[in-house]
Protein backbone atom coordinates (compact mmCIF):
# COMPACT_ATOMS: atom_id res chain seq x y z
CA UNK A 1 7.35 -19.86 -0.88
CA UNK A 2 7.80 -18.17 2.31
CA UNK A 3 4.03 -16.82 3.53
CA UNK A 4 3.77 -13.42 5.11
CA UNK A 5 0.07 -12.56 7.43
CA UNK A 6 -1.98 -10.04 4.46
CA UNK A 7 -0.40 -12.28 1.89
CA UNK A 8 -3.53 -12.82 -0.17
CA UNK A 9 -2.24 -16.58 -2.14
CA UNK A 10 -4.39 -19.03 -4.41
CA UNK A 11 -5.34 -22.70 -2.61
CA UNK A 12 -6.62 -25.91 -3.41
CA UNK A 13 -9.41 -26.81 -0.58
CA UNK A 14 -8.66 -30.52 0.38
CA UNK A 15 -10.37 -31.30 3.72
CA UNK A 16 -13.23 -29.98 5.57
CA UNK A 17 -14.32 -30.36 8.71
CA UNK A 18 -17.13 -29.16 10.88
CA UNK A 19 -14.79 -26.15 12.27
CA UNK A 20 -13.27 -25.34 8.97
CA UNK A 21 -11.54 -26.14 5.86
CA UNK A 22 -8.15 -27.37 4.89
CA UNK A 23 -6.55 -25.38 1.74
CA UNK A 24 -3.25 -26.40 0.34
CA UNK A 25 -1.31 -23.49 -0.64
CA UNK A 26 1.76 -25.88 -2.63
CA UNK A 27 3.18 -29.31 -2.20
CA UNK A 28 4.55 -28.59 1.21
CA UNK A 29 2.39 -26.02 2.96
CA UNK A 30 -1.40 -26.48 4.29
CA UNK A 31 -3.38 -23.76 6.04
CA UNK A 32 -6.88 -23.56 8.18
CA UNK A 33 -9.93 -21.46 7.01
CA UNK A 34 -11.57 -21.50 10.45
CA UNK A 35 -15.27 -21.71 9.90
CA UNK A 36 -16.07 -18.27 11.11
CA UNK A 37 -13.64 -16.54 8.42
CA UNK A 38 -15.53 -18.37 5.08
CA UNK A 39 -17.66 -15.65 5.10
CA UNK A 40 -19.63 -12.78 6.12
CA UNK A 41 -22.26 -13.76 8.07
CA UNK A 42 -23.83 -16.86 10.05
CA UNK A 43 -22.33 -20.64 8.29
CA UNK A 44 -24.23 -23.88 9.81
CA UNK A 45 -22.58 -26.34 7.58
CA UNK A 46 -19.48 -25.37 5.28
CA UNK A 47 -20.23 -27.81 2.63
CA UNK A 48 -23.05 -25.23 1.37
CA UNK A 49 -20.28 -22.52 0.89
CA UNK A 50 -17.04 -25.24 0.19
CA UNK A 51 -16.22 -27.99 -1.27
CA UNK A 52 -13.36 -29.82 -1.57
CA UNK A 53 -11.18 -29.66 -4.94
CA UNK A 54 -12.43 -26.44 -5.22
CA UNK A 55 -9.11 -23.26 -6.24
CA UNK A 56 -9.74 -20.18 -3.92
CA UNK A 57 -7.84 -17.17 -3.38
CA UNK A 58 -7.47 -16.41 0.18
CA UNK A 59 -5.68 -13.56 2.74
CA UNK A 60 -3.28 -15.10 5.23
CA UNK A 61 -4.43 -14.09 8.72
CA UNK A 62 -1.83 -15.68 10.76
CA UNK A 63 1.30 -17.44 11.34
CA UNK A 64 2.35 -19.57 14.63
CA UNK A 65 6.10 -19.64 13.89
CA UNK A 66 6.30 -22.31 16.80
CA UNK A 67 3.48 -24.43 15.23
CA UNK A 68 3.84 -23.99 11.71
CA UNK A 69 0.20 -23.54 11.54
CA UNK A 70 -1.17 -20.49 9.35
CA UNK A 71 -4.94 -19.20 10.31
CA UNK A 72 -6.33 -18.28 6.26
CA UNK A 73 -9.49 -16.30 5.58
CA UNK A 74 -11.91 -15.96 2.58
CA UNK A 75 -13.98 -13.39 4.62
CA UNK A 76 -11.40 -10.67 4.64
CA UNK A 77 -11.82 -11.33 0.65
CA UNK A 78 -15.00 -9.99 1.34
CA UNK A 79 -16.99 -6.49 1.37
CA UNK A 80 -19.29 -6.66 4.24
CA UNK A 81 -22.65 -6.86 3.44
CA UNK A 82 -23.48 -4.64 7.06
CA UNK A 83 -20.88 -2.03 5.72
CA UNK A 84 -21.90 -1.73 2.65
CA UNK A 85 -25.99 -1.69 3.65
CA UNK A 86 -24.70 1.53 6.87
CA UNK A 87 -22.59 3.54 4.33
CA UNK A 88 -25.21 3.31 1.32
CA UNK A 89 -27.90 4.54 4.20
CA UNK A 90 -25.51 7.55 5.25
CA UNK A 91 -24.35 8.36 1.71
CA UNK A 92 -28.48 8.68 0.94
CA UNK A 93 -28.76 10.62 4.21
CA UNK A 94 -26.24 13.29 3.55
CA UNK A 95 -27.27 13.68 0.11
CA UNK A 96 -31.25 14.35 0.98
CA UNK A 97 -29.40 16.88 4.50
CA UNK A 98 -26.69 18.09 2.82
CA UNK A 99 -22.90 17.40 3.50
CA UNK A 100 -21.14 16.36 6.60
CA UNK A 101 -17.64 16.83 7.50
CA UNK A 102 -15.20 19.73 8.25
CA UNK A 103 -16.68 22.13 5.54
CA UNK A 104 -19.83 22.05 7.35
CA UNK A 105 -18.46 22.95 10.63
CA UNK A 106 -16.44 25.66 8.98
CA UNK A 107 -19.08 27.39 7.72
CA UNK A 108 -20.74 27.55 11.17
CA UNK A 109 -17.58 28.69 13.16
CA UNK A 110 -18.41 32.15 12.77
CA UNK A 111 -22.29 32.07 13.47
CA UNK A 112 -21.38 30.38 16.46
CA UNK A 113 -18.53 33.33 17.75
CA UNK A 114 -21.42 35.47 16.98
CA UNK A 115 -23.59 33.66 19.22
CA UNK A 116 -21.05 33.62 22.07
CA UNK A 117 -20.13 37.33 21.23
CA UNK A 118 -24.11 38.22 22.05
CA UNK A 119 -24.21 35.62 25.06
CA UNK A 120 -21.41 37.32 27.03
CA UNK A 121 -22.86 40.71 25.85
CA UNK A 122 -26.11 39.96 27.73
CA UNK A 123 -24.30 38.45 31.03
CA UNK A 124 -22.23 41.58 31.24
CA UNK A 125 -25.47 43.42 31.18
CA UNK A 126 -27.40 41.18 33.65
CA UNK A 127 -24.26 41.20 36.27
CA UNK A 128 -23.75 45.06 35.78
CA UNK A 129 -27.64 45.84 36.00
């Protein structure tokens, strides 16, 4: 099978080290889950998270066409837990204020020419007066 980076492939983990794990994608190809791309979040030993034996689906994040070496992550696999925590707090904050976005900004376009209409009305008057 010829891998392509965003492929997202099933694995067989069957090493791993202190700076990551080794997944077998078939009988001839072998890729890296650097320890930083296991998941979301802070990973002191990945024997808590991985082990090996264990079938994983996983996103290809990189090929070195020189090396032969392909970069895999289980974290892209992932929502973020700090995404999903930020848009859950703005979803809760536009629906208590109201909503955001170019509809708002429409509606205030022509309060605002009004404003500037009055504005320049009074510095006429001040620079004629």
């Amino acid at each position: 099978m010829r891998y392509k980076i965003g492929m997202v492939v099933k694995g067989k983990i069957t090493g791993i080290q202190p700076y990551g794990a080794f997944v077998s994608l078939d009988e001839e190809t072998q890729g890296l889950i650097h320890i930083s791309e296991c998941k979301h979040g802070f990973v002191k030993d990945l024997s808590e998270v991985l082990a090996v034996g264990n079938e994983i689906e996983v996103m290809v994040l990189d090929i070195d066409e020189y090396t032969r070496k392909i970069s895999l992550s289980l974290r892209a696999l992932e929502e973020s837990t700090t995404f999903q925590y930020y848009y859950k707090k703005r979803r809760q904050h536009h629906e208590k204020f109201g909503a955001i976005g170019f509809d708002t900004i429409k509606e205030s376009i022509p309060k605002w020419i009004e404003e500037a209409k009055e504005d320049e009305k009074k510095q006429n008057q001040v620079l004629k007066g």
